[in-house]
N, C-alpha and C. Protein backbone atom coordinates (compact mmCIF):
# COMPACT_ATOMS: atom_id res chain seq x y z
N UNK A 1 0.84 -1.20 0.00
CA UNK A 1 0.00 0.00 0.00
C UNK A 1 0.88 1.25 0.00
N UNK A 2 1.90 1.47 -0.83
CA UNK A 2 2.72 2.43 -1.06
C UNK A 2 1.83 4.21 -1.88
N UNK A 3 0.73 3.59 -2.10
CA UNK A 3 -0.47 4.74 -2.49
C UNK A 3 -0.39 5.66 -1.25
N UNK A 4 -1.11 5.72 -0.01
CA UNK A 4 -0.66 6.67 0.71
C UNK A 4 0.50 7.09 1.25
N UNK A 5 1.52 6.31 0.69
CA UNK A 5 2.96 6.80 1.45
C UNK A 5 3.21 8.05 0.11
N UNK A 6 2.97 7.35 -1.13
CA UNK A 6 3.56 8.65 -2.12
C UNK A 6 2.18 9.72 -2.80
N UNK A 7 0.95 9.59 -2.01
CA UNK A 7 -0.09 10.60 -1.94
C UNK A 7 0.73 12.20 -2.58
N UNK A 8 1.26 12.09 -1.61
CA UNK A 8 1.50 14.11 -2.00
C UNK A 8 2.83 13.73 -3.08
N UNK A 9 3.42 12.89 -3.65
CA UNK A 9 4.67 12.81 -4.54
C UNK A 9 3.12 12.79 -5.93
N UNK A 10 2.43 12.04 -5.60
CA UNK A 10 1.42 11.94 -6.93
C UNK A 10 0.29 13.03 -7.31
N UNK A 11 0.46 13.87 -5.88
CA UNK A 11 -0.13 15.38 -6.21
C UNK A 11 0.80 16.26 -7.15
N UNK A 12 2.04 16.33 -6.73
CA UNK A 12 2.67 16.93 -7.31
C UNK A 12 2.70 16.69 -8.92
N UNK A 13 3.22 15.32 -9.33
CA UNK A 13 2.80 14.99 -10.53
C UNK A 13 1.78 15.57 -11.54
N UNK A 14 0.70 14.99 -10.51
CA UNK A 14 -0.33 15.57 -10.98
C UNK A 14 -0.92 16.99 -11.59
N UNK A 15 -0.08 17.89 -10.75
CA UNK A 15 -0.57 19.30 -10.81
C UNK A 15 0.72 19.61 -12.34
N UNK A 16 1.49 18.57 -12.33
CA UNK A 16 2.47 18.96 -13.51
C UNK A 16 2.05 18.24 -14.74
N UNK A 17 1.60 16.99 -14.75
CA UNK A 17 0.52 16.58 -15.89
C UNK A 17 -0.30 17.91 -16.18
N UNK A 18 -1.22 18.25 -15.17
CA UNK A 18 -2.16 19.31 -15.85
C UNK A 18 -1.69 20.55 -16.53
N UNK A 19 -0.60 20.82 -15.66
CA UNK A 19 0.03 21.95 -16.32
C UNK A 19 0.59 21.82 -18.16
N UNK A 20 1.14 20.21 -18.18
CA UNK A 20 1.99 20.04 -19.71
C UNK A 20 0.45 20.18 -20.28
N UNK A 21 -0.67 19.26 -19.73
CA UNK A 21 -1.92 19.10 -20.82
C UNK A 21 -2.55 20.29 -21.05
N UNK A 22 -2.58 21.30 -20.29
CA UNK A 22 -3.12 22.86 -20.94
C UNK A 22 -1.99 23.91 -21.80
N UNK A 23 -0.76 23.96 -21.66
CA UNK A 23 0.02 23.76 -22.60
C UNK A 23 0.10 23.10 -24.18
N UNK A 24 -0.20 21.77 -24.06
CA UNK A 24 -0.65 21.22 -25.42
C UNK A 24 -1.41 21.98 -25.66
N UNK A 25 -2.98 22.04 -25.52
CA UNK A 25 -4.17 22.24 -25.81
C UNK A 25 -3.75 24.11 -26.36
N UNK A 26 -3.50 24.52 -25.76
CA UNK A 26 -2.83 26.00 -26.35
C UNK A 26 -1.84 25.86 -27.60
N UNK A 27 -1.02 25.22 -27.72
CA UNK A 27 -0.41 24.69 -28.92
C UNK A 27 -1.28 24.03 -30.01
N UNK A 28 -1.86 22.94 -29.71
CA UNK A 28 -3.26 22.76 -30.61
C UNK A 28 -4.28 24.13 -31.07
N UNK A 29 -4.31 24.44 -30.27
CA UNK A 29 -5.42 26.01 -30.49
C UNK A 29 -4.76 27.10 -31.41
N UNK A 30 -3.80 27.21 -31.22
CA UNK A 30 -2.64 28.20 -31.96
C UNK A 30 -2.33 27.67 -33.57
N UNK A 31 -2.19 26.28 -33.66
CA UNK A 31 -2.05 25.42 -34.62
C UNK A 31 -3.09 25.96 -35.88
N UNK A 32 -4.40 25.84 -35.03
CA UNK A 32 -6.27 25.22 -35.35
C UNK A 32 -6.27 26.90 -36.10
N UNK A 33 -6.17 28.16 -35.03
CA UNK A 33 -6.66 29.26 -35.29
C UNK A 33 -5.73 29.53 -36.56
């Protein structure tokens, strides 16, 4: 059960996934327009 030991290591991740995926999506948009 190493899930709550690395909880806040997979927040972090997380908040940096979202960050690269709205990045793309602005690159796609820029592309599109």
């Amino acid at each position: 059960m190493s899930e709550f030991e690395t909880s806040h290591d997979s927040n972090k991740v997380s908040i940096r996934v979202r960050f690269k995926f709205f990045v793309v999506i602005g690159i796609i948009i820029g592309e599109v327009s």
